[in-house]
C-alpha atoms as a PDB file:
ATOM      1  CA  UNK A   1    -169.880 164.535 173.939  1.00  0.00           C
ATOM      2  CA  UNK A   2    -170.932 166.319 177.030  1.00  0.00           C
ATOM      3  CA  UNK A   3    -172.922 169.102 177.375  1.00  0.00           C
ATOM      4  CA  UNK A   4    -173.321 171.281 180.641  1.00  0.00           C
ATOM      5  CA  UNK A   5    -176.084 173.996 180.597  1.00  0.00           C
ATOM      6  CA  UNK A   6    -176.087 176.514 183.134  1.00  0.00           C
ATOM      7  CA  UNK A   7    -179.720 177.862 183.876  1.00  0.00           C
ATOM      8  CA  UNK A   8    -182.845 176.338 184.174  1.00  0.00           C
ATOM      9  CA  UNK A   9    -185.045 178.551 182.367  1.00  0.00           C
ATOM     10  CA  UNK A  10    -187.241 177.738 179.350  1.00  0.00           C
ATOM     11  CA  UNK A  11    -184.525 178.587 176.602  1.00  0.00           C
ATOM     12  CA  UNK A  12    -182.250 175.595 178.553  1.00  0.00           C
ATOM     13  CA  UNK A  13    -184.691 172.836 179.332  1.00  0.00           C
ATOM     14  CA  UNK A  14    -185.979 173.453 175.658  1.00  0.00           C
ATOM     15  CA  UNK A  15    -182.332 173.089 174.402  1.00  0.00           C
ATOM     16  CA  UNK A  16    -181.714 170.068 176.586  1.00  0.00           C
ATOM     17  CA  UNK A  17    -185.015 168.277 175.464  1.00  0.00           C
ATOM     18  CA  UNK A  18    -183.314 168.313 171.571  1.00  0.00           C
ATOM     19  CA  UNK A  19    -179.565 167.351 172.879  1.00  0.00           C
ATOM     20  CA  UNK A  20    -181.312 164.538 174.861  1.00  0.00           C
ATOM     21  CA  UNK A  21    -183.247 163.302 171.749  1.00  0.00           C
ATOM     22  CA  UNK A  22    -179.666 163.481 169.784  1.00  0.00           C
ATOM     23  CA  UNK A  23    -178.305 161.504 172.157  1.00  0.00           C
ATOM     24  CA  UNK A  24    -176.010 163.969 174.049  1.00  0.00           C
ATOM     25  CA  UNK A  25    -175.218 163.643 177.879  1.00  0.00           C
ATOM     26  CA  UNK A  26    -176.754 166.368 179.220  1.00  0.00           C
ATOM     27  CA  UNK A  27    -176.343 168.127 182.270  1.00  0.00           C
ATOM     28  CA  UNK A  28    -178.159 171.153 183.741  1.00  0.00           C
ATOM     29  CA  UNK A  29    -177.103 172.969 186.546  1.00  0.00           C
ATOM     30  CA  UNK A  30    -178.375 176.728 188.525  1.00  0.00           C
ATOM     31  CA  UNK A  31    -177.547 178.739 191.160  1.00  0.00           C
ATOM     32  CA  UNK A  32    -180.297 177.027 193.003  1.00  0.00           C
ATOM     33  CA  UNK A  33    -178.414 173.876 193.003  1.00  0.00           C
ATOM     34  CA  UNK A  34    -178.800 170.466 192.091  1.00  0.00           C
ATOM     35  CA  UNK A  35    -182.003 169.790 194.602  1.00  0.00           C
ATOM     36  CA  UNK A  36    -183.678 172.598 192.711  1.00  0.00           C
ATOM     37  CA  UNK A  37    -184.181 170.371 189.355  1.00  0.00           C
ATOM     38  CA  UNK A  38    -185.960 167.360 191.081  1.00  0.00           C
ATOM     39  CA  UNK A  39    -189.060 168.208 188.840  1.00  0.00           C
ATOM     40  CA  UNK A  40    -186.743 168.706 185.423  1.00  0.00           C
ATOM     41  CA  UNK A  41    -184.839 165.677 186.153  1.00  0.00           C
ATOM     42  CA  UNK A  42    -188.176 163.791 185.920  1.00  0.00           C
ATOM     43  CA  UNK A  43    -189.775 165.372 183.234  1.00  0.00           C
ATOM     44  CA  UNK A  44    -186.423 165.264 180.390  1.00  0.00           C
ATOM     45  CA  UNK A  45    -186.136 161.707 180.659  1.00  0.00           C
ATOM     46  CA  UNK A  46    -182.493 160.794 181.009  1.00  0.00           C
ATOM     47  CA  UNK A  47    -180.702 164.521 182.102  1.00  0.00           C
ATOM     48  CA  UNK A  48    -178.598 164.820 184.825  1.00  0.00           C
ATOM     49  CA  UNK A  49    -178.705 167.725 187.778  1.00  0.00           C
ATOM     50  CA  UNK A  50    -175.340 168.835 188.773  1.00  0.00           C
ATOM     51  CA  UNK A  51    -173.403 171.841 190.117  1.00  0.00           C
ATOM     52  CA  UNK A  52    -172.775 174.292 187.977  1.00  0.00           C
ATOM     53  CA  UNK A  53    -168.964 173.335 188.388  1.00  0.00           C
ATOM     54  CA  UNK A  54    -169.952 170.105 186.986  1.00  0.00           C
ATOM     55  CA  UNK A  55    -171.431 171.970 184.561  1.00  0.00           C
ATOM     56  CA  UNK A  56    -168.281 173.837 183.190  1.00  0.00           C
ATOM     57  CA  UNK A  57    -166.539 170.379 182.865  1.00  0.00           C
ATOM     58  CA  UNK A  58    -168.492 169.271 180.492  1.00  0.00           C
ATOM     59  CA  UNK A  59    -167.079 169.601 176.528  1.00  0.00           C
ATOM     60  CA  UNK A  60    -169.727 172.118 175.603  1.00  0.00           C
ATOM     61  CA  UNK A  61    -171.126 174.725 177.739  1.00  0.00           C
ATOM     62  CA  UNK A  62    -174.760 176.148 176.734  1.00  0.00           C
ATOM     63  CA  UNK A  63    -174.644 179.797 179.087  1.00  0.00           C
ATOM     64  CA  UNK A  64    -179.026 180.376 179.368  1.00  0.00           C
ATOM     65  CA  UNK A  65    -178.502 182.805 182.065  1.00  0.00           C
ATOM     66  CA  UNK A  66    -180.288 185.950 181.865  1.00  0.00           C
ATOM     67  CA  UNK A  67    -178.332 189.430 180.745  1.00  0.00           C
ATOM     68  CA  UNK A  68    -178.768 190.845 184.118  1.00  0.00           C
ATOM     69  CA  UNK A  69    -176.917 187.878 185.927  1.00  0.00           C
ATOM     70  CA  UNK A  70    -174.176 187.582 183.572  1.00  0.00           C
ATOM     71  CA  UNK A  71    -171.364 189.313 184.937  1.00  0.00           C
ATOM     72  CA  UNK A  72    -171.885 187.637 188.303  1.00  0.00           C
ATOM     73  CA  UNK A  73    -171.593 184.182 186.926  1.00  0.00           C
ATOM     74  CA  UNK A  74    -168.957 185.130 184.544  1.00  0.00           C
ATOM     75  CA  UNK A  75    -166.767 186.994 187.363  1.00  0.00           C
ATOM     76  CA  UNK A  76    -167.052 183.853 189.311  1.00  0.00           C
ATOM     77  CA  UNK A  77    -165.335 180.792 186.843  1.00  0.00           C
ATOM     78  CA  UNK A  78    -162.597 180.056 184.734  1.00  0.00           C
ATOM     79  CA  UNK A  79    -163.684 180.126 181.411  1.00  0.00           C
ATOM     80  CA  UNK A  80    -160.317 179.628 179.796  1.00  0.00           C
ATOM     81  CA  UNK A  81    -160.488 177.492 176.615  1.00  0.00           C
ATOM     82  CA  UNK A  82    -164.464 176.780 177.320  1.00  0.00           C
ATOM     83  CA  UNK A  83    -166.336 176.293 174.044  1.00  0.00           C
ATOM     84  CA  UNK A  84    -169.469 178.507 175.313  1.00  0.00           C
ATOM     85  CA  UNK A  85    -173.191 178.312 173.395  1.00  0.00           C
ATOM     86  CA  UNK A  86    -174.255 181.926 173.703  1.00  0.00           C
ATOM     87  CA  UNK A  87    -178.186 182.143 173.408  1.00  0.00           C
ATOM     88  CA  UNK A  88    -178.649 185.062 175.527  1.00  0.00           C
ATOM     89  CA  UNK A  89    -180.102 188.041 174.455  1.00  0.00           C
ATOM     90  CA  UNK A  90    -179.360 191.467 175.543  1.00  0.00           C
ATOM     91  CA  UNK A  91    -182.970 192.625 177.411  1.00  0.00           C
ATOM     92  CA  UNK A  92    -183.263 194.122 180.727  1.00  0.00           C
ATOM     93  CA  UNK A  93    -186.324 193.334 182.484  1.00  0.00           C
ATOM     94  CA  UNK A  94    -188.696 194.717 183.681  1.00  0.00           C
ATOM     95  CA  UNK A  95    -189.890 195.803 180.132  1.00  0.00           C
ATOM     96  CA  UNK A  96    -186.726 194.239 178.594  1.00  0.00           C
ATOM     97  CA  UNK A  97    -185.666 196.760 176.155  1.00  0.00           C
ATOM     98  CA  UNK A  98    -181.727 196.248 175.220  1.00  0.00           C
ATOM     99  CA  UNK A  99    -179.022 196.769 177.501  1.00  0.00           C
ATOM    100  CA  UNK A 100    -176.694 199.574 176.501  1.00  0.00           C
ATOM    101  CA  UNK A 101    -174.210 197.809 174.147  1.00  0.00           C
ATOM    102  CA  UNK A 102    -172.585 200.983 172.599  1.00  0.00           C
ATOM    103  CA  UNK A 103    -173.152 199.094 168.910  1.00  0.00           C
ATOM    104  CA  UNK A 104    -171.283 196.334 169.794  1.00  0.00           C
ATOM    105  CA  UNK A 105    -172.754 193.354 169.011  1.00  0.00           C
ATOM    106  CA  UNK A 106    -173.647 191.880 172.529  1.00  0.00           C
ATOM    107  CA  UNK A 107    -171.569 188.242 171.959  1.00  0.00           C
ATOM    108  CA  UNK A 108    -168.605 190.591 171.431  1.00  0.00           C
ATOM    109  CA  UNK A 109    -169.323 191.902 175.138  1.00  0.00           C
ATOM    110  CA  UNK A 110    -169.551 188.001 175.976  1.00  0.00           C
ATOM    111  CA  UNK A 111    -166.915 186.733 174.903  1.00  0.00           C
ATOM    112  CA  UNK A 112    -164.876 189.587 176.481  1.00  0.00           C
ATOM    113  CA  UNK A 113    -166.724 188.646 179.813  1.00  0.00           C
ATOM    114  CA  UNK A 114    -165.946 185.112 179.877  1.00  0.00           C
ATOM    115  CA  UNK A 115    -162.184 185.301 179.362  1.00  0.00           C
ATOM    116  CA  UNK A 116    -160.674 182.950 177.339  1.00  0.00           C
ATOM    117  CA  UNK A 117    -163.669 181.095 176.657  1.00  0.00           C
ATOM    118  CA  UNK A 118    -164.699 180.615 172.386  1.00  0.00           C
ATOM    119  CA  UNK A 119    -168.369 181.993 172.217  1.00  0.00           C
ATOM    120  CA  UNK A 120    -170.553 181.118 169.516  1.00  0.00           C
ATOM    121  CA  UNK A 121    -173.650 182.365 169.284  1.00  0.00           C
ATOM    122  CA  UNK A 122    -177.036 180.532 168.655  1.00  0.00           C
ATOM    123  CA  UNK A 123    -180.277 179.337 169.649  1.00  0.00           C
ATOM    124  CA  UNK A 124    -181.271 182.494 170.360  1.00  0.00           C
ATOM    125  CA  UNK A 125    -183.903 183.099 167.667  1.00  0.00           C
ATOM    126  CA  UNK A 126    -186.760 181.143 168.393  1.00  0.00           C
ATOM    127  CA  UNK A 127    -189.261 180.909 171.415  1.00  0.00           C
ATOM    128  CA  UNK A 128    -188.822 178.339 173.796  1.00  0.00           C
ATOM    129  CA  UNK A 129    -191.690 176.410 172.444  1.00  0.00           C
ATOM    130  CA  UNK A 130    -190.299 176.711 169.119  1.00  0.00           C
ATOM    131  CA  UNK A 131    -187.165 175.185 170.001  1.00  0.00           C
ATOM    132  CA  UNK A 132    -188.829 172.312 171.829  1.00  0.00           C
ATOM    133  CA  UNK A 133    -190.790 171.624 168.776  1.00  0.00           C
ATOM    134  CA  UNK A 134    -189.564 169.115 165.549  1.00  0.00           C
ATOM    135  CA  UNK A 135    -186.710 170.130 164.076  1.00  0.00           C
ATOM    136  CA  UNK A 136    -188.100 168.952 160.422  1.00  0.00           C
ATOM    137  CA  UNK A 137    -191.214 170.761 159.007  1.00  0.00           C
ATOM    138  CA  UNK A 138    -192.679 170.958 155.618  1.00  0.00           C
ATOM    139  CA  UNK A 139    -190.191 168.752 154.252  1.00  0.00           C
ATOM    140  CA  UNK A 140    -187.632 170.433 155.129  1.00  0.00           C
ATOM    141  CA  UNK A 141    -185.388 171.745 158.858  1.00  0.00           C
ATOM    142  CA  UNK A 142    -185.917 174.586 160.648  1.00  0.00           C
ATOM    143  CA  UNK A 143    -183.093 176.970 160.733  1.00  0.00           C
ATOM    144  CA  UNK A 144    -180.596 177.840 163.899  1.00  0.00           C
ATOM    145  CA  UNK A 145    -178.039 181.015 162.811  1.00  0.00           C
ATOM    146  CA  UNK A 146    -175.352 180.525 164.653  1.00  0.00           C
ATOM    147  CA  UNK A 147    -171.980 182.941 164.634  1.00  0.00           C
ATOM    148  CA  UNK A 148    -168.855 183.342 165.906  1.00  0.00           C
ATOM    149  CA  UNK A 149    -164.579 184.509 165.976  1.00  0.00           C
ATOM    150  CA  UNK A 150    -163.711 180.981 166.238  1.00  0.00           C
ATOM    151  CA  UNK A 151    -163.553 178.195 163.347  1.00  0.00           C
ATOM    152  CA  UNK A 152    -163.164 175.167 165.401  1.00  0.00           C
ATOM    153  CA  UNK A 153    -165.584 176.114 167.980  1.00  0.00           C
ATOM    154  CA  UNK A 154    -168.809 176.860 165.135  1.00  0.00           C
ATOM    155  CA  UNK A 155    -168.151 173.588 163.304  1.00  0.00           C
ATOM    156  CA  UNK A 156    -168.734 171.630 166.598  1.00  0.00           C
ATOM    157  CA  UNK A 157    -171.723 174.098 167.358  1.00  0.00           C
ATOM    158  CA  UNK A 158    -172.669 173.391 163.461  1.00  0.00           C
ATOM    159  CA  UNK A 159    -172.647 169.264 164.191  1.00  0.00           C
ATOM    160  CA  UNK A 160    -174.596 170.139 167.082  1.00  0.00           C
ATOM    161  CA  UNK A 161    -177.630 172.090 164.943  1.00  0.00           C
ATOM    162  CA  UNK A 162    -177.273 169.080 162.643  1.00  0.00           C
ATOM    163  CA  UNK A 163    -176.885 166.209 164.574  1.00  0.00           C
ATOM    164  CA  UNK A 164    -180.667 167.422 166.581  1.00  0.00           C
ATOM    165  CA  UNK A 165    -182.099 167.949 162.537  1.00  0.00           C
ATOM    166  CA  UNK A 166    -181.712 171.427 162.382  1.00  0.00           C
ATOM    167  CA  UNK A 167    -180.467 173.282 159.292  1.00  0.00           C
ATOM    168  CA  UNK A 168    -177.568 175.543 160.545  1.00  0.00           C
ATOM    169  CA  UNK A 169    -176.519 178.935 158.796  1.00  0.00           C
ATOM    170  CA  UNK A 170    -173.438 180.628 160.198  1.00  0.00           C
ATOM    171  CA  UNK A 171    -173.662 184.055 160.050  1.00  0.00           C
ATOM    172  CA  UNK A 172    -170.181 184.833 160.292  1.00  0.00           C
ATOM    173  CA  UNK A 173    -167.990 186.940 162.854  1.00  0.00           C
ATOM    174  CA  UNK A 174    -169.257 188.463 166.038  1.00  0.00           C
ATOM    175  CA  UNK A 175    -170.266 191.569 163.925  1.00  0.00           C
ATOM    176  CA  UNK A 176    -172.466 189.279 161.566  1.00  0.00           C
ATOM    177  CA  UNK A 177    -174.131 188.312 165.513  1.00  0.00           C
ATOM    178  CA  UNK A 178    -176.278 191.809 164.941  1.00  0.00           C
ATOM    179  CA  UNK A 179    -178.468 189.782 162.609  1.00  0.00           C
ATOM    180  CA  UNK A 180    -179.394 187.317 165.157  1.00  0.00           C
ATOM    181  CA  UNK A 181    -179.600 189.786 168.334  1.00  0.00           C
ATOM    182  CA  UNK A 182    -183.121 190.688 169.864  1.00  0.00           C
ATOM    183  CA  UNK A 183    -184.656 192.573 169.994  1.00  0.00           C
ATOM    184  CA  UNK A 184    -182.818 194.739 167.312  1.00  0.00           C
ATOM    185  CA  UNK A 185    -181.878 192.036 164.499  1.00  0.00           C
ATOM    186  CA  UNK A 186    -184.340 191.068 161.683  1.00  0.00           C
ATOM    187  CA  UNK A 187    -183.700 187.499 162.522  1.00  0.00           C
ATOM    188  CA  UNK A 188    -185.244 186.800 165.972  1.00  0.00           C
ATOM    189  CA  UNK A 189    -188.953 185.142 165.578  1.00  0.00           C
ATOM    190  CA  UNK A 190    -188.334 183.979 162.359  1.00  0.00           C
ATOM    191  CA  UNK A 191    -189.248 180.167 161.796  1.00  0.00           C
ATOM    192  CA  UNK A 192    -187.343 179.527 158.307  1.00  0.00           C
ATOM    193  CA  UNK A 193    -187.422 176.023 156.959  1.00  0.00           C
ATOM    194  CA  UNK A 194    -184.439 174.855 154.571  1.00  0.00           C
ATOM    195  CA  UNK A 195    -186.131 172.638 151.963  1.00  0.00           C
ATOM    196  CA  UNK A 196    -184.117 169.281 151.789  1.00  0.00           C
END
């Protein structure tokens, strides 16, 4: 399996450090371009630079973009039948408090921007460091709450979580997504271990 990441940033590189180590092809990709990610090429041994049109060819797309840039990427692709990783949360900078999301859960308002495309959402939780750091701890996995409409689309999101060592816990719907949202769910900055 293939995964394409679009955005650099610290929640990406830290979620293509773990796909790397589970033995994914990984590609990241910006708006910057593939010359741009000379330094991450050569510090995640064995990721690939690309376009971000490579990117969205791959089988699974992880979307790290910031809120504020969303609706320009998404306005700009085909995301038809795309299984999307959603791990963006809904903060405006510069003192990211939450965008106005009417109290819809703010994968809902994804999912409607990237037409067609089945969004689950996940990875979103933990701090970048967090996520770069050992899945197992204390004997047992950290947890990644992931959620989602679509069936097919969170059990290959749940072999993900498992095949890195996570412990995954689906949530449920898009509605059950409120839990994991930050900065208004109870869930974000939680590091919960599931004993083995």
């Amino acid at each position: 399996m293939k995964i394409g990441i679009i955005g650099s940033g610290k929640i990406g590189l830290a979620f293509a450090k773990q796909a790397i180590k589970a033995g994914y092809e990984v590609l990241v990709s910006n708006s910057r371009g593939p010359a741009s990610l000379a330094e991450v090429v050569r510090d995640i041994k064995g990721v690939q630079a690309g376009t971000v049109e490579e990117a969205l060819k791959a089988d699974v797309i992880f979307l790290a973009v910031q809120w504020i840039h969303l609706s320009a990427i998404a306005g700009q692709y085909n995301w038809k039948g795309k299984l999307v990783i959603d791990p963006i949360n809904p903060v405006v900078p510069p003192d990211y408090k939450m965008a106005e999301l009417n109290g819809r859960p703010s994968s809902e308002v994804v999912s409607e921007m990237l037409s067609g495309a089945r969004v689950v959402k996940a990875f979103n939780t933990f701090t970048p460091e967090l996520l770069s750091a050992a899945p197992e701890q204390s004997g047992g996995r950290r947890v990644i709450f992931f959620s989602g409409n679509d069936a097919e689309a969170k059990r290959t999101v749940l072999s993900i979580i498992e095949k890195m060592g996570f412990a995954g816990i689906d949530l449920g719907g898009f509605e059950a997504s409120k839990l994991q949202q930050y900065p208004s769910g109870p869930l974000p900055g939680l590091n919960l271990i599931k004993l083995s």
